[in-house]
N, C-alpha and C. Protein backbone atom coordinates (compact mmCIF):
# COMPACT_ATOMS: atom_id res chain seq x y z
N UNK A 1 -20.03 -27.52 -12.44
CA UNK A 1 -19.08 -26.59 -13.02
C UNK A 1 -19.81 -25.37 -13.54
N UNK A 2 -19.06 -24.14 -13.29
CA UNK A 2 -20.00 -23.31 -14.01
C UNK A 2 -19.38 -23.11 -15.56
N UNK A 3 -20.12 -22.22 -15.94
CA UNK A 3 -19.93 -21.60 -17.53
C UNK A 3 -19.72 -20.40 -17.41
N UNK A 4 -19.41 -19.67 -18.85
CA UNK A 4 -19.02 -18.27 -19.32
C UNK A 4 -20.30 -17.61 -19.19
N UNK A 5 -21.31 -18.29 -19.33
CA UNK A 5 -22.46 -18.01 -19.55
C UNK A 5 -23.11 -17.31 -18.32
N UNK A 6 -22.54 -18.54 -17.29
CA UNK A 6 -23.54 -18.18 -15.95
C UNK A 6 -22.00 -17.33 -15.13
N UNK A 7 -21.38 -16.73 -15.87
CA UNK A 7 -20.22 -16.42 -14.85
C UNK A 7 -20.59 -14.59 -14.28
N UNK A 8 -20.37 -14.52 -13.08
CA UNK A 8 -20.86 -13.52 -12.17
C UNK A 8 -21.04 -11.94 -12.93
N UNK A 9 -20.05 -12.06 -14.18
CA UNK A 9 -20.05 -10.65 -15.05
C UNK A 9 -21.08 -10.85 -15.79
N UNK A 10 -21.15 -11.64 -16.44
CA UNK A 10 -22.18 -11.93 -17.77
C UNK A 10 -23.65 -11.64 -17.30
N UNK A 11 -23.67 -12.24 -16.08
CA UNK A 11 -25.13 -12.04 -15.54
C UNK A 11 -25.17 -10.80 -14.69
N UNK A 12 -24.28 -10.25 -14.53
CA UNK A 12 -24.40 -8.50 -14.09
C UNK A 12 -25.04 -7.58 -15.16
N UNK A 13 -24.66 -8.04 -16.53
CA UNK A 13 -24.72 -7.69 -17.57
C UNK A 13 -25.70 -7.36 -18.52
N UNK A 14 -26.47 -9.01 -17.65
CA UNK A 14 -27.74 -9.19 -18.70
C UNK A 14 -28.61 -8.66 -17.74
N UNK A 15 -28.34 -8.51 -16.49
CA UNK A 15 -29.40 -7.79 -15.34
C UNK A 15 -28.93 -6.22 -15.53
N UNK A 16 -28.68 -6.03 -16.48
CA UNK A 16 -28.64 -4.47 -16.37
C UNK A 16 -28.61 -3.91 -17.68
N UNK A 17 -29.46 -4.22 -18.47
CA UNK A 17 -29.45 -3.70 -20.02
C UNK A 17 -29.45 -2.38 -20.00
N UNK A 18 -29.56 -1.41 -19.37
CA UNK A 18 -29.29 -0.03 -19.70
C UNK A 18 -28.16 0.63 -19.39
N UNK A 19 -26.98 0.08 -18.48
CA UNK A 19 -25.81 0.48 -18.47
C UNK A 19 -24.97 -0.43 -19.40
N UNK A 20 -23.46 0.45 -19.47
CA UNK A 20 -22.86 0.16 -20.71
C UNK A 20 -21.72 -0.80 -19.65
N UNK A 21 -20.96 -2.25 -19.88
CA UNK A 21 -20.28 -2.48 -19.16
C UNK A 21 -19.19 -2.80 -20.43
N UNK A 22 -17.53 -2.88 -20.03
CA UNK A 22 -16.61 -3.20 -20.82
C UNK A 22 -15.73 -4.13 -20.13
N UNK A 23 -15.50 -5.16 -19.95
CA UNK A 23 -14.58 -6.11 -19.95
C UNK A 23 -13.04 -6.14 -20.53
N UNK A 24 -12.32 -4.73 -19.46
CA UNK A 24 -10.67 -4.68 -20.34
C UNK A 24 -10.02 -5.60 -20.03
N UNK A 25 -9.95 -6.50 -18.82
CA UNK A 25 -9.02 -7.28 -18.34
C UNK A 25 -9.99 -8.72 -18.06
N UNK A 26 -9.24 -9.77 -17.92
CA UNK A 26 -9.51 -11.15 -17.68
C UNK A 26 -8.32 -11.64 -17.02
N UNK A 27 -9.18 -12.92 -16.62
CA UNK A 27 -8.27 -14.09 -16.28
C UNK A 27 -6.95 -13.87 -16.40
N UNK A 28 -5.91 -13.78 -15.71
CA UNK A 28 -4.70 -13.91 -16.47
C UNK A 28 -3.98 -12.77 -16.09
N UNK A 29 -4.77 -11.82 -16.18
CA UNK A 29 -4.38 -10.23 -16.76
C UNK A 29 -3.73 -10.02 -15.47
N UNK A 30 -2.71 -8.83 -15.63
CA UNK A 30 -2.39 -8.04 -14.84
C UNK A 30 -2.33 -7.10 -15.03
N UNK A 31 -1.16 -5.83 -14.40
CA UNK A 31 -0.82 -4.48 -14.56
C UNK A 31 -0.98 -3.83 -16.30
N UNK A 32 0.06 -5.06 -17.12
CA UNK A 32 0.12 -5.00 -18.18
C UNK A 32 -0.72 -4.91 -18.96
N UNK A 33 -1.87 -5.74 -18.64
CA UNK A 33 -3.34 -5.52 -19.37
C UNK A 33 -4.04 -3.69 -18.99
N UNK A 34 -3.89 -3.79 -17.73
CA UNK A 34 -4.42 -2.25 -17.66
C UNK A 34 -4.02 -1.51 -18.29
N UNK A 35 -2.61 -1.16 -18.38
CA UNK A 35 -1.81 -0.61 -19.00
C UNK A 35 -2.24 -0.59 -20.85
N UNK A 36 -2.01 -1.75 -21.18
CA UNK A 36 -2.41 -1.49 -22.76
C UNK A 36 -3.91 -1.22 -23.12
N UNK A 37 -4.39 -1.27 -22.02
CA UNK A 37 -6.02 -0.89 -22.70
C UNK A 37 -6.34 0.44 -21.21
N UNK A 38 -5.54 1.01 -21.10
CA UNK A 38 -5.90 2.51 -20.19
C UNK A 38 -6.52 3.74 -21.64
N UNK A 39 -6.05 3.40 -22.96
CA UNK A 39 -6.78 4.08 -23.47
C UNK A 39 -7.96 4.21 -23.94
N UNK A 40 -8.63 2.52 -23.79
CA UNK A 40 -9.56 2.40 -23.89
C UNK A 40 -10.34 2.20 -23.18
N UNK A 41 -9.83 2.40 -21.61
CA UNK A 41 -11.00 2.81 -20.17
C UNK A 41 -11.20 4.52 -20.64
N UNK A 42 -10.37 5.58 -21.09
CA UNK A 42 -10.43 6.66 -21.09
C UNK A 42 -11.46 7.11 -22.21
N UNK A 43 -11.17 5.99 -23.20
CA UNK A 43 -12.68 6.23 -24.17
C UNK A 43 -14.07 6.16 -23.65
N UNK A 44 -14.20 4.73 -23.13
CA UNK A 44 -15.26 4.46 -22.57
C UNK A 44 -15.75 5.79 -21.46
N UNK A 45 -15.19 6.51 -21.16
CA UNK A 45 -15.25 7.26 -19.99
C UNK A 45 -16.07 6.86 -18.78
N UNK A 46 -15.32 5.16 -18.36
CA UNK A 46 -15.91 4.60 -17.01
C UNK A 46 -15.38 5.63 -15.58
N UNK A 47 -16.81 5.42 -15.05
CA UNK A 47 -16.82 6.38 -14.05
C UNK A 47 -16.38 5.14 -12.63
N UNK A 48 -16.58 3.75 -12.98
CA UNK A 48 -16.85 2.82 -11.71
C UNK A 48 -15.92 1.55 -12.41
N UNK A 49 -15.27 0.90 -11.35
CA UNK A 49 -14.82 -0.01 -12.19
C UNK A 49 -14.80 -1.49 -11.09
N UNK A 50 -14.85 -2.54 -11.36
CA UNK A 50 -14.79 -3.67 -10.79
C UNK A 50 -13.64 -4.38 -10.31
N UNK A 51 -13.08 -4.37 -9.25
CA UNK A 51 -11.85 -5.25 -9.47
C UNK A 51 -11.64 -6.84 -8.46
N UNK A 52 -11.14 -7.37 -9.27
CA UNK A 52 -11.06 -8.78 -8.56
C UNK A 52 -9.97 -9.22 -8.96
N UNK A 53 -9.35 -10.08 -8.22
CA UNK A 53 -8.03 -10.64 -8.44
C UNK A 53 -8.47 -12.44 -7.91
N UNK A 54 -7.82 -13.69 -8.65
CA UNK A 54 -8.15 -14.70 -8.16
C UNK A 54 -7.14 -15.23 -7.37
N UNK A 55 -7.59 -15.82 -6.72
CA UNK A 55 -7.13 -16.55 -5.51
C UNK A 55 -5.56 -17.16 -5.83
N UNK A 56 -5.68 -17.52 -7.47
CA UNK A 56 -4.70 -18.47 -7.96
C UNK A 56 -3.37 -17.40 -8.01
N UNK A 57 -3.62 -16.44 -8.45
CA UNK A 57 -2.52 -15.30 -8.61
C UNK A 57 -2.51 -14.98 -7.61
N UNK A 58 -2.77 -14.75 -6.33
CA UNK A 58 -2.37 -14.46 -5.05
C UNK A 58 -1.75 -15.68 -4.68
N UNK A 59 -1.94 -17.00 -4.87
CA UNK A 59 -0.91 -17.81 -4.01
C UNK A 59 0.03 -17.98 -5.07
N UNK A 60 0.24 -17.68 -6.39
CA UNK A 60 1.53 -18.06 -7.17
C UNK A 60 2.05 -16.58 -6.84
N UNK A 61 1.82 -15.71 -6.88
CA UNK A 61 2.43 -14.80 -6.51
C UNK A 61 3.29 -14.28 -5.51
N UNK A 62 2.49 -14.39 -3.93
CA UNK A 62 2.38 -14.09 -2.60
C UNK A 62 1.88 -12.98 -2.76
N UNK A 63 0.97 -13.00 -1.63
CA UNK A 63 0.17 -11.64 -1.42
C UNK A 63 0.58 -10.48 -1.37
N UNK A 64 2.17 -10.21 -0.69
CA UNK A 64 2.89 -8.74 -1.01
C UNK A 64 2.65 -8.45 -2.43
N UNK A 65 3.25 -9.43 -3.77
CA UNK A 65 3.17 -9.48 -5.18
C UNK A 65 1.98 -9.12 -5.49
N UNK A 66 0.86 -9.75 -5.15
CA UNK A 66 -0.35 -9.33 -5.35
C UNK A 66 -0.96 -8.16 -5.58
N UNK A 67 -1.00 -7.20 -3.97
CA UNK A 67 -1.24 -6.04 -3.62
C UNK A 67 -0.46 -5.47 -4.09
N UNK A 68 0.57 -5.76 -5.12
CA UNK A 68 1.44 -4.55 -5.69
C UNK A 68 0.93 -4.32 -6.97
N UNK A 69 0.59 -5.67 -7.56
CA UNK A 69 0.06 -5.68 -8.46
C UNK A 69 -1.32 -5.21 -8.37
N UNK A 70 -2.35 -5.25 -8.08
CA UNK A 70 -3.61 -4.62 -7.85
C UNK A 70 -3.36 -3.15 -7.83
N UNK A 71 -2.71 -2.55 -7.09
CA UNK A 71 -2.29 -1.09 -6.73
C UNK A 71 -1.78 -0.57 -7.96
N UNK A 72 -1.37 -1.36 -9.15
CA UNK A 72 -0.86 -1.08 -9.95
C UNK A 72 -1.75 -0.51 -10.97
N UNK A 73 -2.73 -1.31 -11.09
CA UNK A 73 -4.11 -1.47 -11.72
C UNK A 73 -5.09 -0.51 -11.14
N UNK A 74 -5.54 -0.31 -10.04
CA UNK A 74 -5.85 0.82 -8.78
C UNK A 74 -5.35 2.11 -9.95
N UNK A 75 -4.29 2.27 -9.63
CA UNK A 75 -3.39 3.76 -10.45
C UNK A 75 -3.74 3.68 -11.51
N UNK A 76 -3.86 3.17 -12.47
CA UNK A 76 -4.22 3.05 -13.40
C UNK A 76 -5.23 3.16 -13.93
N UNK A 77 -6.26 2.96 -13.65
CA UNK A 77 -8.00 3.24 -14.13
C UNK A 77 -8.15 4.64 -13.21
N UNK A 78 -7.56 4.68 -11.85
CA UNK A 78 -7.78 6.14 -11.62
C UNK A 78 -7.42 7.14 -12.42
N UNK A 79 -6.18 6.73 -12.83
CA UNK A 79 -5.79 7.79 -13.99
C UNK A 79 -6.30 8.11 -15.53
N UNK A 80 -6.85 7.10 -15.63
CA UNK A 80 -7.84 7.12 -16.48
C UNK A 80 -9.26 7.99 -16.61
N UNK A 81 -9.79 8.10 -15.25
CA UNK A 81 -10.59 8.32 -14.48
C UNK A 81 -11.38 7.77 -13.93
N UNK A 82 -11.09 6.75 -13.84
CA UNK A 82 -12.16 6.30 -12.68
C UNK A 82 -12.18 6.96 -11.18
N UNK A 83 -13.35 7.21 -10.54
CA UNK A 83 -13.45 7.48 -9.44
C UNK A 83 -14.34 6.51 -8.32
N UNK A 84 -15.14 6.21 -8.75
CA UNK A 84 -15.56 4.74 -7.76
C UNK A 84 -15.24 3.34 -7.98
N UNK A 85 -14.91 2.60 -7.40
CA UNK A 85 -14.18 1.09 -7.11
C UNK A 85 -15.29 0.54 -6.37
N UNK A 86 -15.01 -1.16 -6.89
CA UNK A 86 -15.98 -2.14 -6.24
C UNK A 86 -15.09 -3.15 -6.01
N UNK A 87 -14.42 -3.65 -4.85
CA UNK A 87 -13.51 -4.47 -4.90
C UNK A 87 -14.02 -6.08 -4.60
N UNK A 88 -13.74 -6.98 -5.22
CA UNK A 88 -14.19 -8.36 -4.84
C UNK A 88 -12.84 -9.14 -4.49
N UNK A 89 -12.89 -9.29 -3.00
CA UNK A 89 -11.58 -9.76 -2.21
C UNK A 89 -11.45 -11.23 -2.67
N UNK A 90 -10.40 -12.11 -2.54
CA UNK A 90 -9.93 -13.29 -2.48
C UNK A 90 -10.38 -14.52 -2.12
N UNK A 91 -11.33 -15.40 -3.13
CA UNK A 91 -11.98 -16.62 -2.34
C UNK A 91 -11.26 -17.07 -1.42
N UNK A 92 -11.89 -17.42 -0.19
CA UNK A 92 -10.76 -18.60 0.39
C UNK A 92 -10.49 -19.70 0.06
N UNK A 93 -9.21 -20.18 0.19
CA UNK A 93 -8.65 -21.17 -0.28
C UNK A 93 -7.85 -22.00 1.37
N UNK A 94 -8.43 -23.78 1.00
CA UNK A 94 -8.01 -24.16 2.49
C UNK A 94 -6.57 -24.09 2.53
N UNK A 95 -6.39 -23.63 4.09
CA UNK A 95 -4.70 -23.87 4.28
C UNK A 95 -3.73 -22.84 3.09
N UNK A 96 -4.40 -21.72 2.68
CA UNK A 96 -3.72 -21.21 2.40
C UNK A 96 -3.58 -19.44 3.46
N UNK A 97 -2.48 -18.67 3.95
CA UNK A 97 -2.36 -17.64 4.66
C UNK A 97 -2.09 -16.66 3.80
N UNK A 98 -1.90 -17.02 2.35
CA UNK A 98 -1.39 -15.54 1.22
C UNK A 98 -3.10 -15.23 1.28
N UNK A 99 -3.56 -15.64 1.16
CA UNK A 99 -5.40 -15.02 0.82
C UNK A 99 -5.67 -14.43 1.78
N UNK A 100 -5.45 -14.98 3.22
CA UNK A 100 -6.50 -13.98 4.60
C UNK A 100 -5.28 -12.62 4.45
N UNK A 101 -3.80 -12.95 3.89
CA UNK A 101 -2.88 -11.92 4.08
C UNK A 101 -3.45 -10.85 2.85
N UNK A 102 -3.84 -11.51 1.78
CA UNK A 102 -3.93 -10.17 0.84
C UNK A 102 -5.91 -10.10 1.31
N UNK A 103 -6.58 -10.36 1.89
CA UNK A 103 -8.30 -9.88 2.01
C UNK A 103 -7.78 -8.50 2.94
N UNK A 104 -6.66 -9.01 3.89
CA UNK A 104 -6.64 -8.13 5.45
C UNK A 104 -5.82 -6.73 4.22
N UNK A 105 -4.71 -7.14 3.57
CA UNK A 105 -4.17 -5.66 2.77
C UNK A 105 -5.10 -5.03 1.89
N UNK A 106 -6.37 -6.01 1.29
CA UNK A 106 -6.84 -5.06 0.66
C UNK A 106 -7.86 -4.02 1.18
N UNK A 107 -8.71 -4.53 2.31
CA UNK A 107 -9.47 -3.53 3.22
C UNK A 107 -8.46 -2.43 3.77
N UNK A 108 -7.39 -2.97 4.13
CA UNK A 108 -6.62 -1.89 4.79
C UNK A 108 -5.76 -0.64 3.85
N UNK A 109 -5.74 -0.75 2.66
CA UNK A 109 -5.52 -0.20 1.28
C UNK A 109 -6.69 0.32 1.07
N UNK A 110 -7.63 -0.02 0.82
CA UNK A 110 -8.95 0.85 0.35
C UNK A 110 -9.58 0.47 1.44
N UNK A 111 -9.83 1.82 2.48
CA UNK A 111 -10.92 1.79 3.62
C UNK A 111 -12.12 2.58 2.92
N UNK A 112 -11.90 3.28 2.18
CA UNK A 112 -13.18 4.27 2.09
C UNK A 112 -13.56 4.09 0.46
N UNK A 113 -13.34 2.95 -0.14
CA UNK A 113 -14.25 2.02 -1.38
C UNK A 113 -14.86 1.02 -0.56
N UNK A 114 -15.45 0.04 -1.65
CA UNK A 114 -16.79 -0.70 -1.27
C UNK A 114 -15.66 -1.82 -1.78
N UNK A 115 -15.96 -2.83 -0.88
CA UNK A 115 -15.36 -4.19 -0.78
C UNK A 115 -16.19 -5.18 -0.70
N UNK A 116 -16.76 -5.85 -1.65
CA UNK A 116 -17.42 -7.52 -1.34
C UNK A 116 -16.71 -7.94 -0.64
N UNK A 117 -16.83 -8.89 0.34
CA UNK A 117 -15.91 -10.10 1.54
C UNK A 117 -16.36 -11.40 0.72
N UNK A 118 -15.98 -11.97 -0.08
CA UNK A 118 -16.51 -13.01 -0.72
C UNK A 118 -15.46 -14.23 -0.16
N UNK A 119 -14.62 -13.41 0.84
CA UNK A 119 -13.84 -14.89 1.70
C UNK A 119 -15.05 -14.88 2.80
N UNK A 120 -15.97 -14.47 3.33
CA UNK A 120 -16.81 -14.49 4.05
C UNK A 120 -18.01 -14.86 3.15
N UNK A 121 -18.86 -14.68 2.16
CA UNK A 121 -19.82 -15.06 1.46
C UNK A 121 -19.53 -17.02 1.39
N UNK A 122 -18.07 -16.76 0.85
CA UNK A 122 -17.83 -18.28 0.18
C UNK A 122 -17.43 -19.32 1.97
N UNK A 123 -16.93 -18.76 2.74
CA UNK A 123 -15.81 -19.59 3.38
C UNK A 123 -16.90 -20.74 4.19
N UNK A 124 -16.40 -21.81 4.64
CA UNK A 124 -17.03 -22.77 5.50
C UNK A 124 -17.16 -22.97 6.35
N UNK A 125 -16.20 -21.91 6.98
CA UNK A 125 -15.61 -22.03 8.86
C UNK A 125 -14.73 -22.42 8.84
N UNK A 126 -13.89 -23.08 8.36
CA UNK A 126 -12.08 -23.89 8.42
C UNK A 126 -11.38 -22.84 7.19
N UNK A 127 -11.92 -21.93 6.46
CA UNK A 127 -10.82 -21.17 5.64
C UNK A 127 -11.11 -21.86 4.21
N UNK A 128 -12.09 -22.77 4.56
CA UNK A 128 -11.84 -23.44 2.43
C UNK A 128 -13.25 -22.68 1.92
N UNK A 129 -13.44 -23.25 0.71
CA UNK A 129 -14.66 -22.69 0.02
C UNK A 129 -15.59 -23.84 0.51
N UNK A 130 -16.86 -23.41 0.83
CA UNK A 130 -18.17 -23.88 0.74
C UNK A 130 -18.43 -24.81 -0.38
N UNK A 131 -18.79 -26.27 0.02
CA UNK A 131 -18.56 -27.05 -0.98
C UNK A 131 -19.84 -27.25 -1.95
N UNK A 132 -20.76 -26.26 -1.24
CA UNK A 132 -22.09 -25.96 -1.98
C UNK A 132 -21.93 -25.02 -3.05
N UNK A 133 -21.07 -24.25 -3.16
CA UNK A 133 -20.63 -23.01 -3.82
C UNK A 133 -19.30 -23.58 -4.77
N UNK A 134 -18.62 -24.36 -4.34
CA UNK A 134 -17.46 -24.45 -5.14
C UNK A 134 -17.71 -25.31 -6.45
N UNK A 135 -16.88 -25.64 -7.65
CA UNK A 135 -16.93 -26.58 -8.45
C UNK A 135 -16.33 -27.61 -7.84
N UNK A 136 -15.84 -28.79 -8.28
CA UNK A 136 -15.36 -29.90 -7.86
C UNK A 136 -13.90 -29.67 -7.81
N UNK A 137 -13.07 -28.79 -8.18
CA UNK A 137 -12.12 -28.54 -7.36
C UNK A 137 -11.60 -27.82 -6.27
N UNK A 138 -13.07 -27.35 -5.70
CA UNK A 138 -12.93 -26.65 -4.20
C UNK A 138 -12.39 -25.18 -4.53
N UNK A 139 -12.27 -24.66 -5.42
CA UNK A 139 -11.22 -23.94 -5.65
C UNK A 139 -12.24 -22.54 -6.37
N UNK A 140 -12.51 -22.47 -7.34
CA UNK A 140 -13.48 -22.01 -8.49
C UNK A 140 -15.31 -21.80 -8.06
N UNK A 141 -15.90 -20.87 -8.11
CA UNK A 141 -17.08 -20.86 -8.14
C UNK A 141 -18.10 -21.80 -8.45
N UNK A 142 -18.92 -22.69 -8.70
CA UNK A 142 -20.19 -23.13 -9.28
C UNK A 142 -20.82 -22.27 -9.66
N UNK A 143 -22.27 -22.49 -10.11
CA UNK A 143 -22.89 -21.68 -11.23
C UNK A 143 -23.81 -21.18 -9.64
N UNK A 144 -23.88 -21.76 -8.55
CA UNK A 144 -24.69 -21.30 -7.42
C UNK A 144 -24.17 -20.05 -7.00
N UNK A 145 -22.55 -20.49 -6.61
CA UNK A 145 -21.56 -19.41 -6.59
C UNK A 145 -21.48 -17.78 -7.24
N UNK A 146 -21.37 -18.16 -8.48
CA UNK A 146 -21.87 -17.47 -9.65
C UNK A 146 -22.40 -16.69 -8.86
N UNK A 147 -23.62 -17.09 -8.77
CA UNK A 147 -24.84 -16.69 -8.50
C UNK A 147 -24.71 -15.24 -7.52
N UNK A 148 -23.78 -15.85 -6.24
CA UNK A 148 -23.40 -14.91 -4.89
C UNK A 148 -23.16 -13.92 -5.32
N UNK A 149 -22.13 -14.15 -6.45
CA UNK A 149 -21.36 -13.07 -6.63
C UNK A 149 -21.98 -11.80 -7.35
N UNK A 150 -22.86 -12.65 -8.40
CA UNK A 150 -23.51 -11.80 -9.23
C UNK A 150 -24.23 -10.63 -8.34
N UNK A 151 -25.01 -11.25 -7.36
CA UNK A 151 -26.25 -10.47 -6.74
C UNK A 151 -25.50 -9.59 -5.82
N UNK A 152 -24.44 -9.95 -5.69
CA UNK A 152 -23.34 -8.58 -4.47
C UNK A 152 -23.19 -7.40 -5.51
N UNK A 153 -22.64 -8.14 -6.61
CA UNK A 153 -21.94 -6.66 -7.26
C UNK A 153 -23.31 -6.20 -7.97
N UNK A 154 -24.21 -6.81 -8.12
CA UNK A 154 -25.71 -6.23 -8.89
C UNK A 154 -26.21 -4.94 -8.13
N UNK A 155 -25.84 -5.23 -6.82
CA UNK A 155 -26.56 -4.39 -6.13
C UNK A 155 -25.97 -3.21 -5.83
N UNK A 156 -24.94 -2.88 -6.50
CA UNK A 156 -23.78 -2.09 -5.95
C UNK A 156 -23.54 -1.57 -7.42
N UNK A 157 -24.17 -1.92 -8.45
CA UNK A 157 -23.85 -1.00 -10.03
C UNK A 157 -25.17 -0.75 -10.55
């Protein structure tokens, strides 16, 4: 299982002591979260921002829901100002078609930002997560996982 500790932000974080990073949204969050803290992306005056959406809110959602929601969030830090995006697409999840449906909308929505494929980093060949990479519910990162993720977006902030 991984931890907070070893989770892919934290260790972006600690590998980069001279930039400033802020954590407005989590787990959970959506539009609404952007929304109540857009004044405090505009303080920070982030120039780059990270976005990821989990797998779990794309299949309770459906992926149309999804990408509306992301786009929502998208508008939102742009307006703020952000001008560069780092997008981290949709683990795969087995037997599910809302994930390859929202990885394929989000490349095709942002062609000219930078996209991790982390359904390609993580996947096994059948569409599930890598059971070397996953926690024990197939579903969620490991601390190895972690790890992937960390060193994609490290290299890219």
């Amino acid at each position: 299982a991984s931890t907070i500790a070893n989770s892919w932000y934290e260790q972006v974080v600690a590998a980069n002591p001279s930039k400033s990073f802020s954590k407005t949204a989590c787990q959970g969050d959506g539009p609404d979260t952007a929304v109540s803290k857009q004044t405090e992306i505009e303080l920070i005056n982030a120039q780059k921002a990270i976005l990821f959406i989990g797998t779990n809110q794309v299949i309770q959602e459906s992926a149309a829901a999804a990408l509306t929601s992301y786009a929502q969030m998208y508008t939102i830090l742009q307006n703020a100002g952000v001008t560069q995006f780092i997008h981290l697409n949709a683990l795969p999840r087995a037997g599910s078609t809302a994930i390859n449906t929202f990885n394929a909308g989000l490349v095709s929505a942002y062609p000219s930002d930078t996209i991790v494929d982390l359904n390609v980093l993580f996947n096994d060949g059948s569409n599930a997560m890598d059971p070397l990479l996953a926690n024990a519910d197939g579903i969620h990162p490991n601390d190895a996982g972690e790890l992937i993720i960390s060193a994609a977006v490290d290299a890219l902030v």
